[in-house]
Protein backbone atom coordinates (compact mmCIF):
# COMPACT_ATOMS: atom_id res chain seq x y z
CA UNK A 1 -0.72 25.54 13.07
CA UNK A 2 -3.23 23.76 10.87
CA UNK A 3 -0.57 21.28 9.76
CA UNK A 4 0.84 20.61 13.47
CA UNK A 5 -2.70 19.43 14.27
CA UNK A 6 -3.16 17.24 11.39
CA UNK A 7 0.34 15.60 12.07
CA UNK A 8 -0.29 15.38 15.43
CA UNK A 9 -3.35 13.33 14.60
CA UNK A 10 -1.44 11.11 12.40
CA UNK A 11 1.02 9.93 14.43
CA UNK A 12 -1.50 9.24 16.91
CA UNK A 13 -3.18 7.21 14.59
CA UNK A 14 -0.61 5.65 13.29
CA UNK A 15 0.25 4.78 17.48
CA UNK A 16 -3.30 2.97 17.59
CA UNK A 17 -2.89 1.02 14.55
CA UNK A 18 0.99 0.07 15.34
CA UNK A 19 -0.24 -1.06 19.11
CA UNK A 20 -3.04 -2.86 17.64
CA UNK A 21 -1.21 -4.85 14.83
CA UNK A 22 1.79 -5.93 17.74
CA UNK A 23 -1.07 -6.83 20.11
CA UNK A 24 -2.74 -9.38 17.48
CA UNK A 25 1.23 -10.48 16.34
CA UNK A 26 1.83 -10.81 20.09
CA UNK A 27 -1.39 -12.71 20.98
CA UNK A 28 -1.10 -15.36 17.77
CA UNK A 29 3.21 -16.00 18.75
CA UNK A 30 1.96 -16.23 22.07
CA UNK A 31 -0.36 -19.34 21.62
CA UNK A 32 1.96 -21.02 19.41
CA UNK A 33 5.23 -20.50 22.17
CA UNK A 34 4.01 -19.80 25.24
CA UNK A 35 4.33 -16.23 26.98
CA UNK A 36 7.77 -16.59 28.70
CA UNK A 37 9.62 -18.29 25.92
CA UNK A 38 8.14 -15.14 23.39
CA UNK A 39 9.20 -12.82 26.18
CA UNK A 40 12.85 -14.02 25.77
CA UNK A 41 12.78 -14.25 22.09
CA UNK A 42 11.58 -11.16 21.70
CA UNK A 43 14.24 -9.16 24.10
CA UNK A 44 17.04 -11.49 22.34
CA UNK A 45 15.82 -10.34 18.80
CA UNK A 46 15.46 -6.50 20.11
CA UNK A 47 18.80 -6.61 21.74
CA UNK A 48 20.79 -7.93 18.12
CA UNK A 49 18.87 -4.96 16.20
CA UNK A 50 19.77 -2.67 18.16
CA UNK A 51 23.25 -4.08 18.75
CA UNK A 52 23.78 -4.15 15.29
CA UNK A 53 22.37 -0.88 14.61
CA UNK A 54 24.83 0.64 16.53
CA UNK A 55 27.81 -1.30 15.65
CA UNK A 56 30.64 0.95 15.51
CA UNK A 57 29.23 2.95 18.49
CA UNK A 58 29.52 0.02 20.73
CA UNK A 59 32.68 0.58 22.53
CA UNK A 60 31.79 4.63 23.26
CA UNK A 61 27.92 3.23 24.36
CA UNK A 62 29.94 0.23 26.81
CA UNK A 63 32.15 3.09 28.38
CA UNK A 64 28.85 5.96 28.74
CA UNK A 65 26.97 2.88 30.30
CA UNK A 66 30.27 1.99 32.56
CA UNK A 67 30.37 5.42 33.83
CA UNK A 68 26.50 5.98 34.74
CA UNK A 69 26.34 2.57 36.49
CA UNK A 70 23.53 3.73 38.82
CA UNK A 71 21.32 4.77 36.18
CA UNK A 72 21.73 1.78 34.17
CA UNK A 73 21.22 -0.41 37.29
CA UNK A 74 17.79 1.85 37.95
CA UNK A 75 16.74 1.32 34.48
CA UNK A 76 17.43 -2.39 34.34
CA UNK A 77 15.25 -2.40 37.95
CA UNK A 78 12.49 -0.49 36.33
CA UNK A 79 12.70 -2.83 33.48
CA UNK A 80 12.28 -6.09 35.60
CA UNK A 81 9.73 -4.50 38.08
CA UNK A 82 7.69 -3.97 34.27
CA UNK A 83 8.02 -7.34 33.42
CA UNK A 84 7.23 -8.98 36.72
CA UNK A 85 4.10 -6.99 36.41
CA UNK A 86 3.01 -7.86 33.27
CA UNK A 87 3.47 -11.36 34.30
CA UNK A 88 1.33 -11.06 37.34
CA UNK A 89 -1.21 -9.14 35.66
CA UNK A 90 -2.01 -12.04 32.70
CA UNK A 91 -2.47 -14.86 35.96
CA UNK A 92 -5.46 -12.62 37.16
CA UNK A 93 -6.48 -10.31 34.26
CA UNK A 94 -7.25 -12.05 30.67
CA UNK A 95 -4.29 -10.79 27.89
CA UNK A 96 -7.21 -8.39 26.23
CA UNK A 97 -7.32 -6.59 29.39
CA UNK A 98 -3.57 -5.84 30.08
CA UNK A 99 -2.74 -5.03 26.58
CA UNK A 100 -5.36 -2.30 27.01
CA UNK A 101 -3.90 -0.93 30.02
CA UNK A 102 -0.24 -1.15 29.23
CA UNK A 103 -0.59 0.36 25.85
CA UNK A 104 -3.32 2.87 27.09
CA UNK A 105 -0.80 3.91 29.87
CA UNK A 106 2.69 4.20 27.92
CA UNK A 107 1.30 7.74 26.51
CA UNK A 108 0.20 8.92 29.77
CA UNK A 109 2.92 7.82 31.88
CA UNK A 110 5.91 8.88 29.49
């Protein structure tokens, strides 16, 4: 039990410190190229990772997402919804602010 605890702990910490280090990465990229052009950069990089990650999976991944259109379609709302928030957010709320709910909220909400 002891063990689960102290694990547990750790990979809490090492949540905090992960968040923290993207949000000062984020904030720096973001002053040098602007929020919407890092926005696309970054979901262009993430999608050739994990594209090539799963290389020779590709063609069973295509079909599963082919045959469970509706979810895909729900997650890919979800997903804009997100980002149309975020972008809202940062023209009323300073960047500080949002960062601190989004990342405080991930663990709660999932």
């Amino acid at each position: 039990m002891k063990t689960s605890i102290v694990a547990g702990i750790s990979f809490v910490l090492l949540y905090c410190l992960t968040i923290a280090g993207t949000a000062v990465l984020v904030n720096s990229a973001e002053r040098v190229v602007g929020s919407f052009s890092l926005a696309f950069y970054t979901l262009l990089i993430s999608m050739i990772f994990f594209n090539l990650i799963n290389l020779k999976h590709l063609r069973s991944l295509f079909a599963q997402s082919l045959k469970h259109k509706i979810l895909v379609i729900k997650i890919n709302i979800a997903t804009a919804a997100l980002w149309f928030a975020t972008f809202y957010a940062l023209t009323y709320l300073s960047p500080a602010i949002v960062t601190s709910l989004f990342f405080g909220l991930i663990p709660i909400v999932t």
